[in-house]
Protein backbone atom coordinates (compact mmCIF):
# COMPACT_ATOMS: atom_id res chain seq x y z
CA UNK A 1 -121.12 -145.41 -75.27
CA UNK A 2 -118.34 -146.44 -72.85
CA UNK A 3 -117.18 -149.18 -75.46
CA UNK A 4 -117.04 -146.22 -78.10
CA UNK A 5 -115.23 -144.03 -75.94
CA UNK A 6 -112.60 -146.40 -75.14
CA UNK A 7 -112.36 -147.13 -79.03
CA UNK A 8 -111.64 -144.08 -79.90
CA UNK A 9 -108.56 -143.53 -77.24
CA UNK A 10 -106.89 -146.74 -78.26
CA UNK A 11 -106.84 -145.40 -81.95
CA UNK A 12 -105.86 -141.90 -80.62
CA UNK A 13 -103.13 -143.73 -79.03
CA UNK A 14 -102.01 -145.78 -81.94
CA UNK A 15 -101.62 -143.36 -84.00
CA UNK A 16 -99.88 -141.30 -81.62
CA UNK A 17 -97.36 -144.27 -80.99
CA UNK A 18 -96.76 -145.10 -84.41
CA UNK A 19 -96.85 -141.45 -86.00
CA UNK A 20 -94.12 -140.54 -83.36
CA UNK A 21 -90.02 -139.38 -83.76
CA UNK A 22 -87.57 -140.72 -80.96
CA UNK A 23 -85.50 -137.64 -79.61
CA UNK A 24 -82.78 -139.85 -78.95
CA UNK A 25 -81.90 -139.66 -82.89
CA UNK A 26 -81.70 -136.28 -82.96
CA UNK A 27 -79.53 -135.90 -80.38
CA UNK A 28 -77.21 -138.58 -82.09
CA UNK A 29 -77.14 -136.25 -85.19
CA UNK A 30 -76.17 -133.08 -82.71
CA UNK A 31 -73.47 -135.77 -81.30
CA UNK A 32 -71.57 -136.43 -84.41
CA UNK A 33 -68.52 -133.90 -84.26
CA UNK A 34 -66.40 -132.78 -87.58
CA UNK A 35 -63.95 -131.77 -85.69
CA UNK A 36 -63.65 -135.67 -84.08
CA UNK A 37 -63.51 -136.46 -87.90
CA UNK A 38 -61.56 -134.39 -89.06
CA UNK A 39 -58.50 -135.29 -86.48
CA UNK A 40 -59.40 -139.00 -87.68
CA UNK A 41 -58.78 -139.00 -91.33
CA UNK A 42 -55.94 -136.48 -90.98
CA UNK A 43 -54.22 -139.48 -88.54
CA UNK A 44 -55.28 -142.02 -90.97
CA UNK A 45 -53.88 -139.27 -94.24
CA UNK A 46 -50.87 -138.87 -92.54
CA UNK A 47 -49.76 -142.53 -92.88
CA UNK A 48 -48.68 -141.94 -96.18
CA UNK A 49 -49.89 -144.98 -97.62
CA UNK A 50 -52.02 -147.67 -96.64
CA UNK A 51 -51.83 -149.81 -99.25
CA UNK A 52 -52.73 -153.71 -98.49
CA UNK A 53 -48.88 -154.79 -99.22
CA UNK A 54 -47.62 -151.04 -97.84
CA UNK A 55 -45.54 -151.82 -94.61
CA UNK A 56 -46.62 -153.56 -91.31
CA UNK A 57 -43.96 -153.05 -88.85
CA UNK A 58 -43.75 -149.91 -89.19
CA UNK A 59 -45.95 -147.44 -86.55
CA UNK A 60 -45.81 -144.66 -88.69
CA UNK A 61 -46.64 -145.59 -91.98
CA UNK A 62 -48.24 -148.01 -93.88
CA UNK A 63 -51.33 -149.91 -93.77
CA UNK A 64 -50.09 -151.84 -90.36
CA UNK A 65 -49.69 -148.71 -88.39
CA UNK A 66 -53.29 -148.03 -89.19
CA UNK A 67 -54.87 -150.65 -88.28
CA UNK A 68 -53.53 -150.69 -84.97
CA UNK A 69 -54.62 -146.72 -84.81
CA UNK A 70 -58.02 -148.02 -85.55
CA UNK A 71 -58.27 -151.29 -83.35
CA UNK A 72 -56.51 -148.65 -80.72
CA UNK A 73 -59.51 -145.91 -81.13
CA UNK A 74 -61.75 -148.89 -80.89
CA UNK A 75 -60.43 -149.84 -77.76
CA UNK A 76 -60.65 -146.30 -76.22
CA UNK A 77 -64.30 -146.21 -76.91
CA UNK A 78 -64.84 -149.26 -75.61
CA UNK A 79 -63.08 -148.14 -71.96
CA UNK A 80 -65.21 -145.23 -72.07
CA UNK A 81 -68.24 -147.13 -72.02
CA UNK A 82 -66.84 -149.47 -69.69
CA UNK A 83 -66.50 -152.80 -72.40
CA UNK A 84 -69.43 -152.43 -74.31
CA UNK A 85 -67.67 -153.11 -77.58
CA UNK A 86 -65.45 -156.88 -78.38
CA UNK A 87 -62.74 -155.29 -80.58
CA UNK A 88 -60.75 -157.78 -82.32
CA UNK A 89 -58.81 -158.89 -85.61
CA UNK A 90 -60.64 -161.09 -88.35
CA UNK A 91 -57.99 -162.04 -90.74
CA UNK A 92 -57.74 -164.15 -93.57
CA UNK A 93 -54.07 -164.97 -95.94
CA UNK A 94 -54.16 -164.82 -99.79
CA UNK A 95 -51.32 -165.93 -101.88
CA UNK A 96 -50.07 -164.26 -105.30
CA UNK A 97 -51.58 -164.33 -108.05
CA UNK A 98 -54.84 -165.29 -106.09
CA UNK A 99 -56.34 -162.35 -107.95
CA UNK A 100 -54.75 -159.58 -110.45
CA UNK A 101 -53.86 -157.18 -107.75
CA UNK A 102 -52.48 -159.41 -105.48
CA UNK A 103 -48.45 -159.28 -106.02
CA UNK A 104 -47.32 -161.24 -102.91
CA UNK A 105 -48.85 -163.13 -100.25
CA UNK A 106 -50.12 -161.54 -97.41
CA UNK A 107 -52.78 -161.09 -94.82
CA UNK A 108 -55.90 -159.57 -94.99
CA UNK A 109 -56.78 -157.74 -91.78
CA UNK A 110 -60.23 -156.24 -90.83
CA UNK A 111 -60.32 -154.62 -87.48
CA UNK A 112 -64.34 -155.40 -85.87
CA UNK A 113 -65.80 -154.10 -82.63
CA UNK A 114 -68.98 -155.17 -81.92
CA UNK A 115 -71.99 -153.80 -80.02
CA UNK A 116 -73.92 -156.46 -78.45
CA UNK A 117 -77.74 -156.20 -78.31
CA UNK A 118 -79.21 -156.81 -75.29
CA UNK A 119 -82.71 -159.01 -76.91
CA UNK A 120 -81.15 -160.06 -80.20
CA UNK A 121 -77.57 -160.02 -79.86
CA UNK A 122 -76.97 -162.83 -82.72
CA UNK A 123 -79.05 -160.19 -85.38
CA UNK A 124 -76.75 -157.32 -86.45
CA UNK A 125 -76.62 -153.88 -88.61
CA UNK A 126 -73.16 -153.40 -89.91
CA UNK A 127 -71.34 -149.91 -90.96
CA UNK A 128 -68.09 -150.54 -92.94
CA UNK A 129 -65.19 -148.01 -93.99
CA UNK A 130 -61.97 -149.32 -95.51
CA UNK A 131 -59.11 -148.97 -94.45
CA UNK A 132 -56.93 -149.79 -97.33
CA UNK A 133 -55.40 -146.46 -100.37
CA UNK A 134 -54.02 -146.93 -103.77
CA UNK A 135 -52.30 -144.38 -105.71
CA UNK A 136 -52.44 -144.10 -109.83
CA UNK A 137 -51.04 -147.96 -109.80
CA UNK A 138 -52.91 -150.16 -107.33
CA UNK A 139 -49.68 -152.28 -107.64
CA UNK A 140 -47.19 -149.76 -106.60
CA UNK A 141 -47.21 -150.12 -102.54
CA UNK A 142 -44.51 -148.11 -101.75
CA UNK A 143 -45.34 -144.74 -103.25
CA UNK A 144 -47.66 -142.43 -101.30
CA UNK A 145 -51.37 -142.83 -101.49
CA UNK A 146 -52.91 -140.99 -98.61
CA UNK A 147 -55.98 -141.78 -99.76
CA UNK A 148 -58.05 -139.12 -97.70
CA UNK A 149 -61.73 -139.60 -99.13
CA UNK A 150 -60.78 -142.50 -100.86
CA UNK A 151 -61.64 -143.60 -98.35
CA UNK A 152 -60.41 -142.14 -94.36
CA UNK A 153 -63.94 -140.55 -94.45
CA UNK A 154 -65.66 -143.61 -94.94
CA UNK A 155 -62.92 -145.02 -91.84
CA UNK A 156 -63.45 -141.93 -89.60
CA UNK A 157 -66.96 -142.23 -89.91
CA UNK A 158 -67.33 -145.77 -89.03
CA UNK A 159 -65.20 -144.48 -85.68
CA UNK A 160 -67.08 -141.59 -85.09
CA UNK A 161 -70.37 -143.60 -85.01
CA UNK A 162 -68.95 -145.87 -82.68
CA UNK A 163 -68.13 -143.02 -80.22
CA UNK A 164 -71.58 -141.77 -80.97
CA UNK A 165 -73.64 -144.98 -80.58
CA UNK A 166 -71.58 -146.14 -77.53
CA UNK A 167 -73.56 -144.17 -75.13
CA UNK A 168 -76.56 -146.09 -75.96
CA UNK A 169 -78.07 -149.45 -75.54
CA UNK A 170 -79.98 -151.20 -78.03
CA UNK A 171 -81.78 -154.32 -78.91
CA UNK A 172 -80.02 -155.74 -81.66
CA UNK A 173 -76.19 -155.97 -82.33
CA UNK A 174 -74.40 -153.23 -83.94
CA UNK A 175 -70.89 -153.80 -85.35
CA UNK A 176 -68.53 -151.05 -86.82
CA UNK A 177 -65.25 -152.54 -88.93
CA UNK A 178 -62.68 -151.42 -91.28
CA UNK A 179 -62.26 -153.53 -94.13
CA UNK A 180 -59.01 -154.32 -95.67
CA UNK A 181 -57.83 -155.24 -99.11
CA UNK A 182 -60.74 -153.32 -101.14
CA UNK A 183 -58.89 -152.43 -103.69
CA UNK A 184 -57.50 -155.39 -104.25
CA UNK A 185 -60.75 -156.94 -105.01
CA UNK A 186 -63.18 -156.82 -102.42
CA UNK A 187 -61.25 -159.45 -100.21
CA UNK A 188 -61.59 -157.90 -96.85
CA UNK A 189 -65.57 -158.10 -97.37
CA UNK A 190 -65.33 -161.74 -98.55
CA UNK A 191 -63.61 -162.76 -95.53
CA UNK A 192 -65.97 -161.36 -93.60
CA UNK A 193 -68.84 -162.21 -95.07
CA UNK A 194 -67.43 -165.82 -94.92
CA UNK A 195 -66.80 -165.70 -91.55
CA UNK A 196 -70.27 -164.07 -90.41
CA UNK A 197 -71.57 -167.02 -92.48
CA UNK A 198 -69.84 -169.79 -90.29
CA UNK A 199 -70.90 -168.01 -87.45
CA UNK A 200 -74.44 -168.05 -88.12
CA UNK A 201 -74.90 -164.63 -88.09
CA UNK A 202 -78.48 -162.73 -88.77
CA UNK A 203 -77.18 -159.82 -90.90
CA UNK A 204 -79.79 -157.74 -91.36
CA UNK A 205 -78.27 -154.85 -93.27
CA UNK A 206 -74.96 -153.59 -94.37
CA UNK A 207 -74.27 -149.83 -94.44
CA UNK A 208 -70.82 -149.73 -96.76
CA UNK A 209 -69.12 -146.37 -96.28
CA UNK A 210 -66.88 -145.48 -99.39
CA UNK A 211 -65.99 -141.58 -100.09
CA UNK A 212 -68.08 -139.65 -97.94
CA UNK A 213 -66.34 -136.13 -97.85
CA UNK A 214 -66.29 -135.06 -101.42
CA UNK A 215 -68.44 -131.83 -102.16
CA UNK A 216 -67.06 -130.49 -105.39
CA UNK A 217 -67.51 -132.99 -108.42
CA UNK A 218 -65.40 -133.39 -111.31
CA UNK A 219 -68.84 -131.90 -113.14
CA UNK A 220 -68.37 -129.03 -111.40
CA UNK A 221 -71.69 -129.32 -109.08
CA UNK A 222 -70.63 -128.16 -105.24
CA UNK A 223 -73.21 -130.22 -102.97
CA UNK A 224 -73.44 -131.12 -99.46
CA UNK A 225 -76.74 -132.47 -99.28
CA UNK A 226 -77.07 -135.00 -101.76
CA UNK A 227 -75.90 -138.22 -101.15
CA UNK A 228 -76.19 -141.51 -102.93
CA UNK A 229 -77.71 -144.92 -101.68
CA UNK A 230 -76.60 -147.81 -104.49
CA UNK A 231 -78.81 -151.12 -104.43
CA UNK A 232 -78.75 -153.94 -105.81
CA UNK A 233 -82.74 -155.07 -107.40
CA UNK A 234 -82.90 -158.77 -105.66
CA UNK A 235 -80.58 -161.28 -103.78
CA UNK A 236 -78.49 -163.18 -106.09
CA UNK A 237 -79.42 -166.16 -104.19
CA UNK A 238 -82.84 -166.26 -104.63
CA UNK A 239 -84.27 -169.66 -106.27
CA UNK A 240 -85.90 -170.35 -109.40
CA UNK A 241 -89.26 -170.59 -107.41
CA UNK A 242 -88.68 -167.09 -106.20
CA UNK A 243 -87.64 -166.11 -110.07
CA UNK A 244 -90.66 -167.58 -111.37
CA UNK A 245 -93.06 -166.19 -109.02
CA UNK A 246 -91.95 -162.26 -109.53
CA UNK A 247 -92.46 -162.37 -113.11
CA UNK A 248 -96.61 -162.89 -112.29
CA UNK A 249 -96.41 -161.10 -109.03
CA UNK A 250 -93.53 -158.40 -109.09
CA UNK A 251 -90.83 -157.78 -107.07
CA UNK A 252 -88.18 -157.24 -109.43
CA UNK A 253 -87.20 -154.00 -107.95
CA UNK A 254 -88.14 -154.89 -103.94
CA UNK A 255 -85.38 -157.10 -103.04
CA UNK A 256 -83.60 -157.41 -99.51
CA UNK A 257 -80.93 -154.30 -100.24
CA UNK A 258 -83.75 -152.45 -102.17
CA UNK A 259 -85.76 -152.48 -98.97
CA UNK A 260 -82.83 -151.13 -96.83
CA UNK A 261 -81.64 -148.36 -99.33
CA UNK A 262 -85.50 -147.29 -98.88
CA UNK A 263 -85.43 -147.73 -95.25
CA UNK A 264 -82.33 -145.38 -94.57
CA UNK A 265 -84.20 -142.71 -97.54
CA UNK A 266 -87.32 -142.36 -95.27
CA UNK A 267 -85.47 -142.22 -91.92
CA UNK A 268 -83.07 -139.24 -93.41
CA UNK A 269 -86.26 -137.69 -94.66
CA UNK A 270 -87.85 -137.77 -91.63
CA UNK A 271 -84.71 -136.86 -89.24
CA UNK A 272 -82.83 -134.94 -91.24
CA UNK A 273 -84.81 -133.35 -94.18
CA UNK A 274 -82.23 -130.62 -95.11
CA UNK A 275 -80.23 -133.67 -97.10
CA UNK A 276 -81.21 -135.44 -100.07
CA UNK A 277 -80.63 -139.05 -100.30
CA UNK A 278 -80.71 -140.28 -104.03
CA UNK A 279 -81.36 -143.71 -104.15
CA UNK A 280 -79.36 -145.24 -107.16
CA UNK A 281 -81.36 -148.40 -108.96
CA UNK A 282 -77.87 -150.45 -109.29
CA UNK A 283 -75.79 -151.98 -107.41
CA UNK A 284 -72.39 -149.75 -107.64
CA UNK A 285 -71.38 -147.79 -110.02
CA UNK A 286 -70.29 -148.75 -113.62
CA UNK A 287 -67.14 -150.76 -113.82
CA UNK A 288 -66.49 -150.14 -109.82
CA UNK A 289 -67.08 -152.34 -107.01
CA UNK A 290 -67.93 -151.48 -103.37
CA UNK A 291 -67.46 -153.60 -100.04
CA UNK A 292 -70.93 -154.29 -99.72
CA UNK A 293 -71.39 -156.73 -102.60
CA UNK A 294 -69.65 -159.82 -101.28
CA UNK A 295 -72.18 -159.71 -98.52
CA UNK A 296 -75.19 -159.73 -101.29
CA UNK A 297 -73.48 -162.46 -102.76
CA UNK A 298 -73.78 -164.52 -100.09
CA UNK A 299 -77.86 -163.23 -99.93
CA UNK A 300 -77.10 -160.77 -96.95
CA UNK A 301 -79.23 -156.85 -97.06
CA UNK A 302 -76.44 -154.24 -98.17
CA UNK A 303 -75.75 -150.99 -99.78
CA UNK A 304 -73.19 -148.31 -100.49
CA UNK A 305 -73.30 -144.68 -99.31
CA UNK A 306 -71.10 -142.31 -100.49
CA UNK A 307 -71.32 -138.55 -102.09
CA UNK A 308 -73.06 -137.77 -105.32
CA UNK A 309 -70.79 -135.87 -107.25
CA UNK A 310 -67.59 -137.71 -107.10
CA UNK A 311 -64.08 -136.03 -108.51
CA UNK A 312 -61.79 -138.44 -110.63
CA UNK A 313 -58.85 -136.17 -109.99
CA UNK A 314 -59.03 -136.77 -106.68
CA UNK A 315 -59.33 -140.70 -106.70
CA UNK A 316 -56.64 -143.96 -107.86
CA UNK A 317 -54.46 -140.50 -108.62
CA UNK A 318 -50.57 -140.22 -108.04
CA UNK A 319 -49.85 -136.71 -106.19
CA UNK A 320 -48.80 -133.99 -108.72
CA UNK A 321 -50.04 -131.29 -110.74
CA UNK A 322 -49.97 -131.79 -114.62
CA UNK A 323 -51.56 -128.44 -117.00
CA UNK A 324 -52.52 -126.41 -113.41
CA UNK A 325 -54.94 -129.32 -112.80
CA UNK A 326 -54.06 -131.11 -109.12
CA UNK A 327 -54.30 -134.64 -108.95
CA UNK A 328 -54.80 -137.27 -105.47
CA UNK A 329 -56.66 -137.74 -103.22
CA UNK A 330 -55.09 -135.57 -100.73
CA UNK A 331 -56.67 -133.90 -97.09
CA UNK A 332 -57.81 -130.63 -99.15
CA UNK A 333 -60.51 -132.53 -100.65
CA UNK A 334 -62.28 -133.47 -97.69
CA UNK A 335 -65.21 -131.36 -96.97
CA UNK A 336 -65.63 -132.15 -92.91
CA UNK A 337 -68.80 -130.91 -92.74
CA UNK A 338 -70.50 -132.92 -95.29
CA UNK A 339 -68.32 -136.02 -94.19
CA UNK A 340 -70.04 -135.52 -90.54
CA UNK A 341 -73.94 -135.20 -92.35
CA UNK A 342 -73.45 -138.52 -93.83
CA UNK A 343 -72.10 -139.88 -90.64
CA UNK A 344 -75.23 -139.10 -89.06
CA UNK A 345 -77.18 -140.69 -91.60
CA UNK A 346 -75.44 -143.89 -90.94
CA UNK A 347 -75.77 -143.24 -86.89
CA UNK A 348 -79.42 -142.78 -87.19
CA UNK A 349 -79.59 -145.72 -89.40
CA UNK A 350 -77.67 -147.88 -87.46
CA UNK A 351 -79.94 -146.97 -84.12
CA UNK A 352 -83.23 -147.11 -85.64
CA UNK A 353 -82.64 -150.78 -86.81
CA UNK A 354 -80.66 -152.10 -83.75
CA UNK A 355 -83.76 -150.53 -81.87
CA UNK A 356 -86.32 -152.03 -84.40
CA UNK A 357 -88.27 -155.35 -84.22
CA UNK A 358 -87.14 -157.84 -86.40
CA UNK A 359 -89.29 -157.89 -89.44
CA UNK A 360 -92.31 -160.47 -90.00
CA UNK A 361 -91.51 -163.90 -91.50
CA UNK A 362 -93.75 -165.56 -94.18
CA UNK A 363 -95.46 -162.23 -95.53
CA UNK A 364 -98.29 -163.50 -97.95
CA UNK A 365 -100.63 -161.62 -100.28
CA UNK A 366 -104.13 -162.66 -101.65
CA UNK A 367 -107.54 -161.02 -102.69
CA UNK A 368 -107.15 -162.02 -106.63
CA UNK A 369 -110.56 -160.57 -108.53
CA UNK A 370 -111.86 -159.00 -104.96
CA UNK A 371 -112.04 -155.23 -104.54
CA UNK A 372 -109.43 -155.65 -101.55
CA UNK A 373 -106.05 -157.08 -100.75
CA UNK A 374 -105.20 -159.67 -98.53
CA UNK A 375 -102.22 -160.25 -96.04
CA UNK A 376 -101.33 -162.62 -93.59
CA UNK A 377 -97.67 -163.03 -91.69
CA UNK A 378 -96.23 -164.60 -88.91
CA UNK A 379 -97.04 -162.73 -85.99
CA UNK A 380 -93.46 -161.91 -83.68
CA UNK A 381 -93.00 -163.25 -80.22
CA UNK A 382 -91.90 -160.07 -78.70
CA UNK A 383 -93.55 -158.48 -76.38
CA UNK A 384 -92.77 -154.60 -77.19
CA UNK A 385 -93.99 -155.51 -81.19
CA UNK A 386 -97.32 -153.38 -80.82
CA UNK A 387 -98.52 -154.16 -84.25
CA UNK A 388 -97.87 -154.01 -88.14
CA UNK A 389 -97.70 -151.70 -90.87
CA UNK A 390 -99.33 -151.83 -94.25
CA UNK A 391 -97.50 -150.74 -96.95
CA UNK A 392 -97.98 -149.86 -100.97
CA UNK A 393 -97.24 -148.28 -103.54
CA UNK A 394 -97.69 -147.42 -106.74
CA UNK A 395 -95.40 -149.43 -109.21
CA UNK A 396 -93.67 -146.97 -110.59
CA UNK A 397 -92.86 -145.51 -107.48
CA UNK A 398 -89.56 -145.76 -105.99
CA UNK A 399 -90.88 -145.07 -102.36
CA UNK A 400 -93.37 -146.62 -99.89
CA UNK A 401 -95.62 -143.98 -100.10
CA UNK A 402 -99.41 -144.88 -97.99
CA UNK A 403 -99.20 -147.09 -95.27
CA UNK A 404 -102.00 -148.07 -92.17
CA UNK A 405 -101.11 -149.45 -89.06
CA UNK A 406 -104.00 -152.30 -88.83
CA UNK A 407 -102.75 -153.43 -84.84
CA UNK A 408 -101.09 -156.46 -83.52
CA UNK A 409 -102.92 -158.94 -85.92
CA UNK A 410 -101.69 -161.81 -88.31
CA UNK A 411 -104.02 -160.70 -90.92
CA UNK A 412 -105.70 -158.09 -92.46
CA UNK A 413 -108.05 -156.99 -95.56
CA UNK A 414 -107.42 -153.29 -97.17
CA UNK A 415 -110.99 -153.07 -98.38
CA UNK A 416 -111.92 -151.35 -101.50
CA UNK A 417 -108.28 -151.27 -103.64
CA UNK A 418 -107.42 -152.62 -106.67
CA UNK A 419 -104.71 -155.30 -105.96
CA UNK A 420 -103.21 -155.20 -109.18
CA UNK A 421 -102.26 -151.38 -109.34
CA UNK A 422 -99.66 -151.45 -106.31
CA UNK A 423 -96.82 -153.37 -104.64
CA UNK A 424 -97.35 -154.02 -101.19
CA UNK A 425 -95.54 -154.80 -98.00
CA UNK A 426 -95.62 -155.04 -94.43
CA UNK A 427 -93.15 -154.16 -91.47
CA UNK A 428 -93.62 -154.61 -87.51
CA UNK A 429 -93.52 -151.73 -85.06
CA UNK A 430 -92.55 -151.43 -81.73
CA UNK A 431 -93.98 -149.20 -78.80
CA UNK A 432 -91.16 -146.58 -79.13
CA UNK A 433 -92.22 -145.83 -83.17
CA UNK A 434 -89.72 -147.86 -84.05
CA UNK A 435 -90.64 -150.20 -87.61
CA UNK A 436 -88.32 -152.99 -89.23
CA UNK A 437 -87.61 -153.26 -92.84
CA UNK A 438 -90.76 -153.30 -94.73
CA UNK A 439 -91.25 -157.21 -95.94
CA UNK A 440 -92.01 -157.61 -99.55
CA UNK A 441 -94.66 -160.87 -99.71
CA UNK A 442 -93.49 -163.46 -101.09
CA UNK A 443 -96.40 -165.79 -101.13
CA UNK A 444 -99.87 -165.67 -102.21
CA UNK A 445 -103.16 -167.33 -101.40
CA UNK A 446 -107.06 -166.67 -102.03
């Protein structure tokens, strides 16, 4: 009797611990201020242009001045929480003609300041904004591009979370940078991405930030909840083994970034349910490309956030008003409101990983012709990982919709389902709540 008694706690408890919210994201939400914003992309607005070949002496205009405002903001934040952030320059030089929109040599600046975890400081989440405008020609560096949404949003919100995050402490490295030279072709992201490559880095996920404070589309929807999550299907690295193997056992739509897009829609659901993350099946948008694909093509987790309804009027526009209509992308068409809600959702997003275990290695799946399905993993050597998560889903759903926590085993056996009707995966949990990135198997046994 004593035996059952004590059974039944320890699953009262489990599901108590795993079934629970951390306060400590809420109050992160409540933290994020639009008025902190709002002074932020005005500063970055008012330097008329920040074009990547837009003047660097100056300290009131051009895309030098700004990136010292930045690194400087970066700095503040990390005196306030007395050094917890390494703020520094990455750079890297490109010649003319290294790519169509590069018209003279120059440098490529991003401006980093890193959070160090205090288990796994060499595994980190990253939030991007760029830094860099364009006007109607991407060429013309001289005339004014203040480039407001486009993308100061995505900038101030990359500060903002910083301020935000600051006061915490968390397990896994967190680093918030503005990219340069996006509009250009992506080079700020590729230099990273090189450079966290040399380094040995374990990105885990990549939150890029582009146009986060537009409300009123070009379609004429007004909307300040929705929000778009753009993923890319699987790594471009994987092998031909790994090619070969989804077309028997799936997988075609549960790659690396696909995982985090879902991730970030089921912590917004849960934290903040007012919004409604759409999670788009590609990875950018048609013809357009976003900071966070040079770090999938190096195999690295990443996606783009940014607002649902865009208006073209308001982006790549020369200021001026042609037939009543006004064009560029100018501080009136920043909603600050809707810029902070998405700033949260990166904050919370940002925590929850850096908090989270790291997610199980060698996830396999077996139980062909059984009534059941089969898993085994590589347990984690960490001694807050209370146990895993189960996973699945039906295969036309976009979501991880059932899951069981099955305890701190390497195996388990979901008895009486029919493998072949879901997708499956597993994720680790740790004793505040806190799960990884579910794990998509890719191996199989009997």
């Amino acid at each position: 009797m004593l035996r059952y008694s004590l059974t039944i706690v320890f699953l009262f408890f489990i599901t108590l611990t795993t079934a629970q919210t951390d306060k400590r994201l809420y109050d992160i939400i409540d933290a994020v201020s639009s008025e902190r914003l709002e002074a932020d992309i005005r500063t970055l607005a008012n330097f008329g242009t920040r074009n990547t070949f837009s003047d660097t002496v100056s300290n009131t205009r051009g895309i030098g001045a700004a990136r010292r405002w930045i690194k400087g903001e970066f700095d503040k934040i990390s005196q306030n929480c007395q050094g917890c952030l390494d703020v520094f320059y990455q750079k890297d030089f490109v010649k003319k003609g290294e790519g169509a929109r590069i018209v003279k040599d120059a440098w490529i600046v991003n401006v980093l300041a890193v959070q160090k975890g205090t288990k796994y400081p060499n595994r980190y989440i990253i939030m991007s904004g760029d830094i860099d405008s364009r006007a109607s020609d991407a060429l013309n560096y001289e005339i004014d591009a203040p480039g407001a949404n486009d993308n100061a949003s995505g900038m101030a919100g990359t500060i903002e979370a910083a301020r935000v995050l600051s006061k915490y402490k968390f397990e896994s490295s967190i680093i918030y940078v503005g990219l340069s030279g996006e509009e250009q072709g992506l080079f700020g992201g590729a230099g990273l991405a090189k450079y966290a490559k040399e380094k040995g880095w374990d990105i885990i996920g990549v939150l890029n930030n582009d146009m986060i404070g537009n409300i009123e589309g070009v379609d004429g929807v007004i909307d300040n909840r929705t929000f778009r999550i753009f993923s890319e299907p699987v790594p471009p690295t994987e092998t031909e083994r790994q090619r070969r193997s989804r077309r028997f056992f799936g997988g075609e739509v549960d790659g690396i970034s696909r995982q985090l897009a879902r991730y970030i829609h089921k912590q917004v659901k849960t934290y903040m349910p007012e919004m409604n993350p759409m999670m788009i099946y590609r990875l950018d948008r048609f013809g357009r490309g976003g900071h966070h694909r040079p770090f999938n093509d190096l195999g690295y987790a990443g996606v783009r956030i940014m607002e649902a309804h865009e208006n073209y009027n308001r982006q790549h526009q020369n200021i001026r008003v042609e037939n009543g209509i006004k064009y560029g992308d100018v501080i009136e068409g920043v909603n600050f409101e809707y810029a902070k809600k998405l700033t949260a959702v990166n904050a919370i997003n940002l925590a929850s990983l850096a908090w989270a275990p790291p997610a199980p290695k060698n996830v396999a799946i077996g139980g062909i012709v059984q009534p059941s399905a089969k898993f085994r993993w590589e347990k984690l050597n960490d001694p807050d990982v209370i146990g895993y998560k189960i996973y699945w889903r039906d295969t036309t759903s976009p979501t991880w919709d059932n899951s069981r926590f099955v305890g701190n085993v390497s195996e388990y056996t979901l008895e009486g389902i029919v493998i072949d009707n879901f997708f499956f995966g597993v994720a680790a949990v740790n004793k505040d709540g806190h799960e990884s990135m579910v794990v998509f198997p890719s191996q199989t046994f009997r």
